[in-house]
PDB file of N, CA and C in Angstrom:
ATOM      1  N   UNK A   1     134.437-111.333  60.804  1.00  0.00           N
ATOM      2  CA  UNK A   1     133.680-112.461  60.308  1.00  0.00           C
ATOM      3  C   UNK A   1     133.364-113.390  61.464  1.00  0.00           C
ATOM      4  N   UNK A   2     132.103-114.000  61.403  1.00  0.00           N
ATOM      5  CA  UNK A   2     132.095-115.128  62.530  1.00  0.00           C
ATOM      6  C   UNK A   2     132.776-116.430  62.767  1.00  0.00           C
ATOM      7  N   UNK A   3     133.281-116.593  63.433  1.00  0.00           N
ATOM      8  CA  UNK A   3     134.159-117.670  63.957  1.00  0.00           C
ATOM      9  C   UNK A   3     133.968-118.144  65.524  1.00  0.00           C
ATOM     10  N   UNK A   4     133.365-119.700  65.307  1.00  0.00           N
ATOM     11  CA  UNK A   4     133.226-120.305  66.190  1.00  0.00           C
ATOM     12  C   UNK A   4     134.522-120.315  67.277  1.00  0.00           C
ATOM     13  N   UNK A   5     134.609-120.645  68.526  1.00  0.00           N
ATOM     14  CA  UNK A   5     135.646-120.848  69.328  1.00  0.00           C
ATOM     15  C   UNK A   5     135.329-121.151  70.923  1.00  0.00           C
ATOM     16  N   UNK A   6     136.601-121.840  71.334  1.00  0.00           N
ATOM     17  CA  UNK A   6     136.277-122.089  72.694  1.00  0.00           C
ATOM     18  C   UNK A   6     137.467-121.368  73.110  1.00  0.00           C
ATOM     19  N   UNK A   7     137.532-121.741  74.561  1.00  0.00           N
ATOM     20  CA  UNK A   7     139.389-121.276  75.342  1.00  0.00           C
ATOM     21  C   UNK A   7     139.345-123.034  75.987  1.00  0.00           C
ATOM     22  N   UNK A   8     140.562-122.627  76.091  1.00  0.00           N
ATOM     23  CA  UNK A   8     141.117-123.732  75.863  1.00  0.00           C
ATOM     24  C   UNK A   8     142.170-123.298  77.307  1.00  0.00           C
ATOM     25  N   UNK A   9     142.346-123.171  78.795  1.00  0.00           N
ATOM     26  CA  UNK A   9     144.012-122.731  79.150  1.00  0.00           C
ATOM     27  C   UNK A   9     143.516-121.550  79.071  1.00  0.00           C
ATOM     28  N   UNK A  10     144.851-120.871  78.675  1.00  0.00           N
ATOM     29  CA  UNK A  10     145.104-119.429  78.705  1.00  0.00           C
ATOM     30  C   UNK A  10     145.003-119.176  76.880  1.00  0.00           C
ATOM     31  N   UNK A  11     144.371-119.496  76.290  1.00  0.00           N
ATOM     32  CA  UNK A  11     143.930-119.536  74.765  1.00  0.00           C
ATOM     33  C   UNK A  11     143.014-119.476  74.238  1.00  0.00           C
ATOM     34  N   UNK A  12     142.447-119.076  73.422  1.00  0.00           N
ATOM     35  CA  UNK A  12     141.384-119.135  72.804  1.00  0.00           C
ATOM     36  C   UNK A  12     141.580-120.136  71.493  1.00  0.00           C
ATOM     37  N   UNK A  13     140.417-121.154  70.938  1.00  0.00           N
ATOM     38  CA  UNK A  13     141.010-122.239  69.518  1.00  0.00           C
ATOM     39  C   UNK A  13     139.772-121.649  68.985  1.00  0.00           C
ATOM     40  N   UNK A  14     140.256-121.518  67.663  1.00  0.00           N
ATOM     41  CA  UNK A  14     139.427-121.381  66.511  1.00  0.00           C
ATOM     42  C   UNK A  14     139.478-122.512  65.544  1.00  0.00           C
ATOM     43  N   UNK A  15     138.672-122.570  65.084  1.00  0.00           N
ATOM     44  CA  UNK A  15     138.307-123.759  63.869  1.00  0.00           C
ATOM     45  C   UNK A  15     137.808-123.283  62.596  1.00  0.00           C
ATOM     46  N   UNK A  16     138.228-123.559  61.605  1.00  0.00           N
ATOM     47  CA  UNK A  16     138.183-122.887  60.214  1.00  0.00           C
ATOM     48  C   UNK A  16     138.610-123.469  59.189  1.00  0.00           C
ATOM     49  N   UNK A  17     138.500-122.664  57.927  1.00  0.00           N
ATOM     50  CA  UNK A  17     138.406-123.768  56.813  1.00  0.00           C
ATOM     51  C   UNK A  17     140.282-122.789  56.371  1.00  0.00           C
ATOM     52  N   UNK A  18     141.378-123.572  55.675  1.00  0.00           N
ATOM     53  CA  UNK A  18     142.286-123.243  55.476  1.00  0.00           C
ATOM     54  C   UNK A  18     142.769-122.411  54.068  1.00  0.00           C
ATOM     55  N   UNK A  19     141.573-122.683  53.753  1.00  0.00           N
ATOM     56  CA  UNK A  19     141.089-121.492  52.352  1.00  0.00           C
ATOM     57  C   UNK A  19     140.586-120.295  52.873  1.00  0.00           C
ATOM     58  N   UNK A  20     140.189-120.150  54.151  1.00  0.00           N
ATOM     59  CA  UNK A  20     139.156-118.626  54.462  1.00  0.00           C
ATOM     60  C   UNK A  20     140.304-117.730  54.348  1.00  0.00           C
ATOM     61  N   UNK A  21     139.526-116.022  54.497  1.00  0.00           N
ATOM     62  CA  UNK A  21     140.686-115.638  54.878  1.00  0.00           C
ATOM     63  C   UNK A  21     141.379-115.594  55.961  1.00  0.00           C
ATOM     64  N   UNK A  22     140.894-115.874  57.171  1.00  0.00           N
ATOM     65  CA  UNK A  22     141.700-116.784  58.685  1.00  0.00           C
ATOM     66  C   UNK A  22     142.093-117.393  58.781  1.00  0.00           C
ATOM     67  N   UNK A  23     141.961-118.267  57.861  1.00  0.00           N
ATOM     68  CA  UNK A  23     142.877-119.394  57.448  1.00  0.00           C
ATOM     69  C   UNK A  23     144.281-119.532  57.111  1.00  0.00           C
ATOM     70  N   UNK A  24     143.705-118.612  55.766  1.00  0.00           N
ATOM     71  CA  UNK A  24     145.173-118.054  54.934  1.00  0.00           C
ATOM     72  C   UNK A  24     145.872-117.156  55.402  1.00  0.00           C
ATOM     73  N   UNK A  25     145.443-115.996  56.280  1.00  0.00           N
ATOM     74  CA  UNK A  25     146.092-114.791  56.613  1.00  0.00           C
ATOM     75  C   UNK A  25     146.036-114.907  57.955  1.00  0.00           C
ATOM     76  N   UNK A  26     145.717-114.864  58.799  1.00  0.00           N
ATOM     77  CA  UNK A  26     145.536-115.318  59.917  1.00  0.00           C
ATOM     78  C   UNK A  26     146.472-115.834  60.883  1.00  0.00           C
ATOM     79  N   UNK A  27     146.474-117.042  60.218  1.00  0.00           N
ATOM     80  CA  UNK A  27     148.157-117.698  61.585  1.00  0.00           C
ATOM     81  C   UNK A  27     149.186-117.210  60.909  1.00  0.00           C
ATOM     82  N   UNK A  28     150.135-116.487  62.266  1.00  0.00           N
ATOM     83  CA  UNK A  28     151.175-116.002  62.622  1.00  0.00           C
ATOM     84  C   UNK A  28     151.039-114.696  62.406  1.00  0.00           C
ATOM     85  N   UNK A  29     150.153-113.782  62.132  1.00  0.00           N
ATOM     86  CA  UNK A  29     149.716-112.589  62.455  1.00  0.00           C
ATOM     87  C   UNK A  29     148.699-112.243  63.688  1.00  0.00           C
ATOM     88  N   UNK A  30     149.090-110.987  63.753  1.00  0.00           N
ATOM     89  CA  UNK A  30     148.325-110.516  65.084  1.00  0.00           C
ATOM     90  C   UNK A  30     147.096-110.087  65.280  1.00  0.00           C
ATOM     91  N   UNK A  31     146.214-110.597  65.658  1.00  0.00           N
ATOM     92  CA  UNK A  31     144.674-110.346  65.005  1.00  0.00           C
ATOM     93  C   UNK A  31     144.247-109.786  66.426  1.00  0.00           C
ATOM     94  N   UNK A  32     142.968-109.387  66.371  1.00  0.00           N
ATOM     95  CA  UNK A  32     141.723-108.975  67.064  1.00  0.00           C
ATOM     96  C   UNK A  32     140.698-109.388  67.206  1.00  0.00           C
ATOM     97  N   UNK A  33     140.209-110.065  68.249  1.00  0.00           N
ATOM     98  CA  UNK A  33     138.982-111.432  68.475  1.00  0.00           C
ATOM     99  C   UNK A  33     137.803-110.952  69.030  1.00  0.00           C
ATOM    100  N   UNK A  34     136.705-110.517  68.922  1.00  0.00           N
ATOM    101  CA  UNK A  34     135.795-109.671  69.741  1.00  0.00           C
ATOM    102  C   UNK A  34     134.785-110.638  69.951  1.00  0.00           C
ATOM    103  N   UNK A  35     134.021-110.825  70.957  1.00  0.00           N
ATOM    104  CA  UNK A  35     133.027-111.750  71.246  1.00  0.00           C
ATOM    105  C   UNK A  35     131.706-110.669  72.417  1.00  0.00           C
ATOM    106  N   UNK A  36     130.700-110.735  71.716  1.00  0.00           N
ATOM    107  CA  UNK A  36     129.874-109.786  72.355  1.00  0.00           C
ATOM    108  C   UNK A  36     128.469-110.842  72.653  1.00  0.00           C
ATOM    109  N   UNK A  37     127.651-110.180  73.580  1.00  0.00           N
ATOM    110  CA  UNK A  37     126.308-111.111  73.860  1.00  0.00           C
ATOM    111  C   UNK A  37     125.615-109.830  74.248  1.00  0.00           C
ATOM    112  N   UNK A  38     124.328-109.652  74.047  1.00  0.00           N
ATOM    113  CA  UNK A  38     123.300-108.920  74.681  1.00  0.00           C
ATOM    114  C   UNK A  38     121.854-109.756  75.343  1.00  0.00           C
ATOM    115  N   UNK A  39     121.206-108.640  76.058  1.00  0.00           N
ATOM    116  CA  UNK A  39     120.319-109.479  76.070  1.00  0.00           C
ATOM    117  C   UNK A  39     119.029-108.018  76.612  1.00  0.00           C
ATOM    118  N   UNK A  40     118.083-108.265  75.448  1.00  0.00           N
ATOM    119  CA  UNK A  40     117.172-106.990  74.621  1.00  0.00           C
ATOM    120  C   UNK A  40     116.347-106.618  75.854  1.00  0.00           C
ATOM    121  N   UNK A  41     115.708-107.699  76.837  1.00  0.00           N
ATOM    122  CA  UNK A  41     114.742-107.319  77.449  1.00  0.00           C
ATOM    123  C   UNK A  41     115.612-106.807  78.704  1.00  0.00           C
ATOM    124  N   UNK A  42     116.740-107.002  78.991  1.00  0.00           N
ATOM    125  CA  UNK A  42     117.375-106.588  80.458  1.00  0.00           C
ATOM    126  C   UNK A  42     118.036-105.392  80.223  1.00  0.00           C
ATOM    127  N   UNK A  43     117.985-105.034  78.741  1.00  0.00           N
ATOM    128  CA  UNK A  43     118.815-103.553  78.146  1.00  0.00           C
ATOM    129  C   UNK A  43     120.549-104.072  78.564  1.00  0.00           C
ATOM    130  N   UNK A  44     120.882-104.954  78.391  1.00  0.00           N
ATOM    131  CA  UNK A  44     122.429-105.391  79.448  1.00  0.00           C
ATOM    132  C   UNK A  44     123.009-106.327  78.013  1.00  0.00           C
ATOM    133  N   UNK A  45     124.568-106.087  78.221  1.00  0.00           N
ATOM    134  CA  UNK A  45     125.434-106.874  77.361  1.00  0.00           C
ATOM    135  C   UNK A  45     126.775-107.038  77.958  1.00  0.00           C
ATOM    136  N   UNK A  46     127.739-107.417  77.204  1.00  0.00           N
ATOM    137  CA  UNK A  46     129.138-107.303  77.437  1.00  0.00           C
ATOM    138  C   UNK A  46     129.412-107.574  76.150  1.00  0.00           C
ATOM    139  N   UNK A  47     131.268-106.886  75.719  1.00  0.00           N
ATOM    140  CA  UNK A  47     132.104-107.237  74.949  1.00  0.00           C
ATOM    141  C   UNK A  47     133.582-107.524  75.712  1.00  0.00           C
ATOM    142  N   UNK A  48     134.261-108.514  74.800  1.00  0.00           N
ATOM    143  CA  UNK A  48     135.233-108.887  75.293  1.00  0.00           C
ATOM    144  C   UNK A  48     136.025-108.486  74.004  1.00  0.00           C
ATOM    145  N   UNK A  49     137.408-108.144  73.868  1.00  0.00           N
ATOM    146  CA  UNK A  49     137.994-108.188  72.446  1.00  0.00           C
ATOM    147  C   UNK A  49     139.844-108.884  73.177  1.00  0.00           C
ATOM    148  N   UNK A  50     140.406-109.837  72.581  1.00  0.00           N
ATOM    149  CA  UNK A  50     141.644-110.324  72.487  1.00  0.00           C
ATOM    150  C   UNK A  50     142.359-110.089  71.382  1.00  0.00           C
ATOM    151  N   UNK A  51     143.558-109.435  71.891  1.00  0.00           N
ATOM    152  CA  UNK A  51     144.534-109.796  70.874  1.00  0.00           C
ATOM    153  C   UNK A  51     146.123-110.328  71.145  1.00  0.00           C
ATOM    154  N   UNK A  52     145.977-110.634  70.205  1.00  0.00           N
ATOM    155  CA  UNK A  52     147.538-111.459  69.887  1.00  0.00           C
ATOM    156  C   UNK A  52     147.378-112.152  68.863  1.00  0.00           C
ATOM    157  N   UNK A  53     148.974-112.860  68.892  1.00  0.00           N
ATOM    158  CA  UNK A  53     149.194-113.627  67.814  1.00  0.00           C
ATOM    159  C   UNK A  53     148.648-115.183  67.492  1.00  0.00           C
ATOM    160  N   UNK A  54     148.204-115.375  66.186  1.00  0.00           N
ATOM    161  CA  UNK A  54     147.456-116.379  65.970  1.00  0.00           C
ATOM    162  C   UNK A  54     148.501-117.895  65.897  1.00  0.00           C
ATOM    163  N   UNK A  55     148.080-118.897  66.164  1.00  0.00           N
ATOM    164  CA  UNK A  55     149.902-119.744  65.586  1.00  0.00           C
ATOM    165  C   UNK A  55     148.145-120.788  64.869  1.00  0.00           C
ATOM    166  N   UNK A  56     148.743-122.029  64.144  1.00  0.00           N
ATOM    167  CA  UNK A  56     148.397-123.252  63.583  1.00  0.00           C
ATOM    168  C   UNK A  56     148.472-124.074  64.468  1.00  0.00           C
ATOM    169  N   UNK A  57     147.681-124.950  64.477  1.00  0.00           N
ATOM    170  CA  UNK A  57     147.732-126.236  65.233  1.00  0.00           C
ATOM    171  C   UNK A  57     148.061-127.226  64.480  1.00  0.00           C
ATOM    172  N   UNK A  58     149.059-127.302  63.945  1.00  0.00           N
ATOM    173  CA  UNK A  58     149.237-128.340  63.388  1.00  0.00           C
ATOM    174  C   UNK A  58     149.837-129.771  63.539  1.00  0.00           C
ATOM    175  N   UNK A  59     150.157-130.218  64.976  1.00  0.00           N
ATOM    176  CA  UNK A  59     149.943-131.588  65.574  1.00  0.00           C
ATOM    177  C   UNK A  59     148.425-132.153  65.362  1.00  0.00           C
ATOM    178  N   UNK A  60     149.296-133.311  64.900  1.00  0.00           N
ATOM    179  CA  UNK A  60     147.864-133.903  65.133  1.00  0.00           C
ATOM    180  C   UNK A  60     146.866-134.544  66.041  1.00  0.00           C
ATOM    181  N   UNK A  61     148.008-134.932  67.364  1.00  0.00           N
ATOM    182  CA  UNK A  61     147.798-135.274  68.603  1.00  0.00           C
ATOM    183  C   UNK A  61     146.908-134.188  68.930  1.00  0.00           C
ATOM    184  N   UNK A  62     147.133-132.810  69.224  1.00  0.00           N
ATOM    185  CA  UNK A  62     146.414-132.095  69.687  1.00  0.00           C
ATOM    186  C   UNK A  62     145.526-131.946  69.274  1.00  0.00           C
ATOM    187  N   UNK A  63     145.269-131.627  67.563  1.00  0.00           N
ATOM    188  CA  UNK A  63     143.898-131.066  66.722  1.00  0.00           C
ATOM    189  C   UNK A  63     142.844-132.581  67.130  1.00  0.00           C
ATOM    190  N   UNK A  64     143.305-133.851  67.574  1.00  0.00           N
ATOM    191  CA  UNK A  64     142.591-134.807  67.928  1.00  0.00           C
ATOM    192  C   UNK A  64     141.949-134.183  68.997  1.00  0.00           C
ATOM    193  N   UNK A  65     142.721-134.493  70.279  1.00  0.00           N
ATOM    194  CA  UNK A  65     142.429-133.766  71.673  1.00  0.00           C
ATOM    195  C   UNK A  65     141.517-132.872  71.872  1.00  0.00           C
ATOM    196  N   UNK A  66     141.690-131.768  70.586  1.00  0.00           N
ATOM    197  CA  UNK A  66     140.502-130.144  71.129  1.00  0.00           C
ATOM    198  C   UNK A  66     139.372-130.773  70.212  1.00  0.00           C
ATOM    199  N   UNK A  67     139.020-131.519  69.032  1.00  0.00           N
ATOM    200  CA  UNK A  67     138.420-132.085  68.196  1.00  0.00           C
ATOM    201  C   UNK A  67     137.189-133.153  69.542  1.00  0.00           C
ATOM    202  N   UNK A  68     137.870-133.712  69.899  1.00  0.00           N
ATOM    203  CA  UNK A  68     137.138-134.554  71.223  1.00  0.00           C
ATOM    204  C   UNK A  68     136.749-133.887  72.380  1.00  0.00           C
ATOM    205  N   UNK A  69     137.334-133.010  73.215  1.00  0.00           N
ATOM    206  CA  UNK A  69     137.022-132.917  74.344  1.00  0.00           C
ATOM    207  C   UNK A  69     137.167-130.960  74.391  1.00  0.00           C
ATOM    208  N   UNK A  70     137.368-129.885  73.093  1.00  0.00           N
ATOM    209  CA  UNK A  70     137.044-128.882  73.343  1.00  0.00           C
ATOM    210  C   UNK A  70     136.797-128.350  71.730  1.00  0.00           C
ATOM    211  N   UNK A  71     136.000-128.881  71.029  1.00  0.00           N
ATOM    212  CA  UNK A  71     135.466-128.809  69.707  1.00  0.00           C
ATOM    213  C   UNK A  71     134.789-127.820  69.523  1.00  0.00           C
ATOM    214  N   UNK A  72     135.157-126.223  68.837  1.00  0.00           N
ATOM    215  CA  UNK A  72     134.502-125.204  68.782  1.00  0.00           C
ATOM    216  C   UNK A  72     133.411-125.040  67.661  1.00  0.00           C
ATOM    217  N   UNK A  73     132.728-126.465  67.154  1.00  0.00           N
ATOM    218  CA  UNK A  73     131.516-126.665  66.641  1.00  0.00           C
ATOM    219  C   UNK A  73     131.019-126.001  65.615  1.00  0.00           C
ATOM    220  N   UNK A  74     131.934-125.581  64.655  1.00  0.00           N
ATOM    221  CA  UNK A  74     131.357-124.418  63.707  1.00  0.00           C
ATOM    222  C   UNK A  74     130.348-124.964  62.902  1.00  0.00           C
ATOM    223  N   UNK A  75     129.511-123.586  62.451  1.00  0.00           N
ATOM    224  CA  UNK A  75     128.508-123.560  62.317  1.00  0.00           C
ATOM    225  C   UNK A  75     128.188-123.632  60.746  1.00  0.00           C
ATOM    226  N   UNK A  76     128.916-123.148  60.206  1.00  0.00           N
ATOM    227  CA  UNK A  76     129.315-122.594  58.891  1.00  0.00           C
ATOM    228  C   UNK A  76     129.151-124.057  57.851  1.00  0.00           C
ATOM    229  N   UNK A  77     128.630-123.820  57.032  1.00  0.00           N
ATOM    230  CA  UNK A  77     128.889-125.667  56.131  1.00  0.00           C
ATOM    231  C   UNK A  77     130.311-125.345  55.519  1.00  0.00           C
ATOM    232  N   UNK A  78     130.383-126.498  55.252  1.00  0.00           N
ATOM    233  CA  UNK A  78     132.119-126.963  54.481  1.00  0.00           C
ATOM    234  C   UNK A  78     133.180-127.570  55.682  1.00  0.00           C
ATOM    235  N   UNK A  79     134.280-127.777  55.197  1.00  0.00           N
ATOM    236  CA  UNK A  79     135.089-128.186  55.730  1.00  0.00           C
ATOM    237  C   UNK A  79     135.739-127.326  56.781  1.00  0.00           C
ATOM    238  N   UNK A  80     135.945-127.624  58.022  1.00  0.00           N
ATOM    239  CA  UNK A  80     136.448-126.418  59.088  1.00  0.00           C
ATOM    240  C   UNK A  80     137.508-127.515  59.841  1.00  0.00           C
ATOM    241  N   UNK A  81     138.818-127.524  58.600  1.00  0.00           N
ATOM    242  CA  UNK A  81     139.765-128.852  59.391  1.00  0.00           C
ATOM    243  C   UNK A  81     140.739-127.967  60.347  1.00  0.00           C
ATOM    244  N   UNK A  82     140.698-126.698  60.051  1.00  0.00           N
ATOM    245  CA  UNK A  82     141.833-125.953  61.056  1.00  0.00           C
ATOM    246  C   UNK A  82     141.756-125.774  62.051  1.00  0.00           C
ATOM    247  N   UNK A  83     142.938-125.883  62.657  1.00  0.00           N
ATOM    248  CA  UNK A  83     142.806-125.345  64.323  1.00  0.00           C
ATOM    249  C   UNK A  83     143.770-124.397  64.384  1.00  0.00           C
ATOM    250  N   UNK A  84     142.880-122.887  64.895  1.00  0.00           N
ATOM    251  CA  UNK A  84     144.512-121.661  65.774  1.00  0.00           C
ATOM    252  C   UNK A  84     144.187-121.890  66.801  1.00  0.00           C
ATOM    253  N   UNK A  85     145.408-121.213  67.324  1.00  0.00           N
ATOM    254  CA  UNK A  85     145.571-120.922  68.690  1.00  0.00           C
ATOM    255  C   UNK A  85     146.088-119.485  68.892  1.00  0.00           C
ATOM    256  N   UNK A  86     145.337-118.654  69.416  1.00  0.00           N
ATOM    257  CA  UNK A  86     144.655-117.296  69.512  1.00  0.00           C
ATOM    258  C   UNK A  86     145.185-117.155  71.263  1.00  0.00           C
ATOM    259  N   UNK A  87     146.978-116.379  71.492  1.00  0.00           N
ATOM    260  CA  UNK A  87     147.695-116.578  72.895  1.00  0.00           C
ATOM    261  C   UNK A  87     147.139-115.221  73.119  1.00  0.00           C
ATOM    262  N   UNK A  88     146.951-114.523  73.871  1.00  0.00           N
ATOM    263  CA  UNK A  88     146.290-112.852  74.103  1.00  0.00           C
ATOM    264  C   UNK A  88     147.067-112.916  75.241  1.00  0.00           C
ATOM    265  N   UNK A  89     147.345-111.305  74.188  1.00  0.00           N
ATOM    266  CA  UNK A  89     148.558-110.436  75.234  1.00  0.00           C
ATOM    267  C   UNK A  89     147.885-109.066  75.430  1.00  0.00           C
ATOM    268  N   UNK A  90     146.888-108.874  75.126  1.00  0.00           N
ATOM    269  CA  UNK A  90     145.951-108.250  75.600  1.00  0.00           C
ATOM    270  C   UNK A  90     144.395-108.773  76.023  1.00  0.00           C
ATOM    271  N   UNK A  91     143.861-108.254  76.844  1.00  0.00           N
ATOM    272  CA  UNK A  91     141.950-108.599  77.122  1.00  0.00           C
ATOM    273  C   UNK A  91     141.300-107.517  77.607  1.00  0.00           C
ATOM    274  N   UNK A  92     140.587-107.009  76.875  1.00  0.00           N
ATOM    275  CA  UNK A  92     140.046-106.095  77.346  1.00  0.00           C
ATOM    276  C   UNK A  92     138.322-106.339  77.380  1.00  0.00           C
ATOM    277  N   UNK A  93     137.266-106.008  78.321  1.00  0.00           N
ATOM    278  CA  UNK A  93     135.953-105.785  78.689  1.00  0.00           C
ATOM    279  C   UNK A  93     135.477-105.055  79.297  1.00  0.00           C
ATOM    280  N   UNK A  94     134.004-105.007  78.327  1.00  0.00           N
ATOM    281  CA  UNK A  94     133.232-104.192  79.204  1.00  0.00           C
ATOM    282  C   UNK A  94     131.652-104.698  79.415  1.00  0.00           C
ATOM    283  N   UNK A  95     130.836-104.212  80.320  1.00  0.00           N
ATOM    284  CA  UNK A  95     129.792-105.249  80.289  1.00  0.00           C
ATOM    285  C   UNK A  95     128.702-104.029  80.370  1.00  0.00           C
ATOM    286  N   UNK A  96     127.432-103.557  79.956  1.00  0.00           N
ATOM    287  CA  UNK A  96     126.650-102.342  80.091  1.00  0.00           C
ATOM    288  C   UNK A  96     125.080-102.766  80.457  1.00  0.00           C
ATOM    289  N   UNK A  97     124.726-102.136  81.331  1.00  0.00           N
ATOM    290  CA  UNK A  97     122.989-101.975  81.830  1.00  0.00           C
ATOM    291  C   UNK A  97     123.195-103.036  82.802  1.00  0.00           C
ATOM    292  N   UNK A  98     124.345-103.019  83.394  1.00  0.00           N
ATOM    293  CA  UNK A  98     123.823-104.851  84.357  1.00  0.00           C
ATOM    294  C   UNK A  98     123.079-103.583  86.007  1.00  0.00           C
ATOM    295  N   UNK A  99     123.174-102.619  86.049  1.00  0.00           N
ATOM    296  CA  UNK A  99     122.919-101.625  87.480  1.00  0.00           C
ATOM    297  C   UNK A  99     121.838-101.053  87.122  1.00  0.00           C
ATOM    298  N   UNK A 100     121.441-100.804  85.474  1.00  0.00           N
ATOM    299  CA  UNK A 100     120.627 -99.510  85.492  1.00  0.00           C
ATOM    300  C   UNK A 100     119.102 -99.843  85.967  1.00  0.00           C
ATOM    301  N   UNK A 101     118.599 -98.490  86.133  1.00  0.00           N
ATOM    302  CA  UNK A 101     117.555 -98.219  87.200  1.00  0.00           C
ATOM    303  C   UNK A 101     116.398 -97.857  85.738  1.00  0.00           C
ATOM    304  N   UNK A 102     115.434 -98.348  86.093  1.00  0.00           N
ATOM    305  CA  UNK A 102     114.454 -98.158  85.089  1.00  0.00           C
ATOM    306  C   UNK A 102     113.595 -96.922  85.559  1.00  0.00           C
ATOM    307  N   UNK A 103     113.185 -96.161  85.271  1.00  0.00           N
ATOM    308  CA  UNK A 103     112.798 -94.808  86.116  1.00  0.00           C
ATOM    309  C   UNK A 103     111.320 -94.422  85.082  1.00  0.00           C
ATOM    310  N   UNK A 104     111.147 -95.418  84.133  1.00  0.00           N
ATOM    311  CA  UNK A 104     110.041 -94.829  83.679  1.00  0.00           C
ATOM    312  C   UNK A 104     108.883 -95.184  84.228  1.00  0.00           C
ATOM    313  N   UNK A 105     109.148 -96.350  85.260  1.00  0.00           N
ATOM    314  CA  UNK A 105     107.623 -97.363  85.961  1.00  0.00           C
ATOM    315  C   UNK A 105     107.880 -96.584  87.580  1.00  0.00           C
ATOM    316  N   UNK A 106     108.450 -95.461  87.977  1.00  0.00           N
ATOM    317  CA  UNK A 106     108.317 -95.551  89.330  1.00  0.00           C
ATOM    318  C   UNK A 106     107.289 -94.621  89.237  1.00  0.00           C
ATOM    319  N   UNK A 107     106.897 -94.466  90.870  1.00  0.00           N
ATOM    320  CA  UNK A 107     105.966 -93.522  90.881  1.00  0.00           C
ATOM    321  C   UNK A 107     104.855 -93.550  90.439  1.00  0.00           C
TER     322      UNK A 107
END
């Protein structure tokens, strides 16, 4: 599902509503975070995927702090009062077409 987010450190924060199911199921289980971009006319992309364990943010000092100065802006209408924190004990990427040779215009 889509979920806004920044990194934060060595973290990734998500913001969400505490009814979703990321919400509800989510913190303190071990999830899988994938974040991909392309781009059509260069034939070129990357994916990134993290995992680890999700925790709650539930200070309020902090959910202030990332709220002000690293606010992952969701997009979604309704209420998005949650904050995880998404620690990755894995990272894995890959990035495709950033070399390739276009061979249909030579010659």
């Amino acid at each position: 599902m889509p979920v806004n987010h920044t990194v934060v450190d060595d973290a990734l924060i998500l913001r969400t509503s505490p009814y979703s199911q990321l919400g509800t199921y989510g913190w303190s289980a071990r999830v899988a975070y994938e974040v991909d971009s392309y781009d059509e006319a260069t034939r070129s992309g990357w994916s990134v995927v993290a995992l680890g364990t999700c925790e709650r943010i539930d200070n309020v000092a902090e959910a202030t702090f990332l709220r002000t100065f690293h606010d992952p802006d969701p997009w979604a209408q309704g209420a998005r009062t949650l904050f995880l924190r998404l620690r990755w004990d894995q990272l894995t990427g890959r990035r495709i077409g950033m070399t390739r040779m276009d061979t249909r215009s030579a010659g």
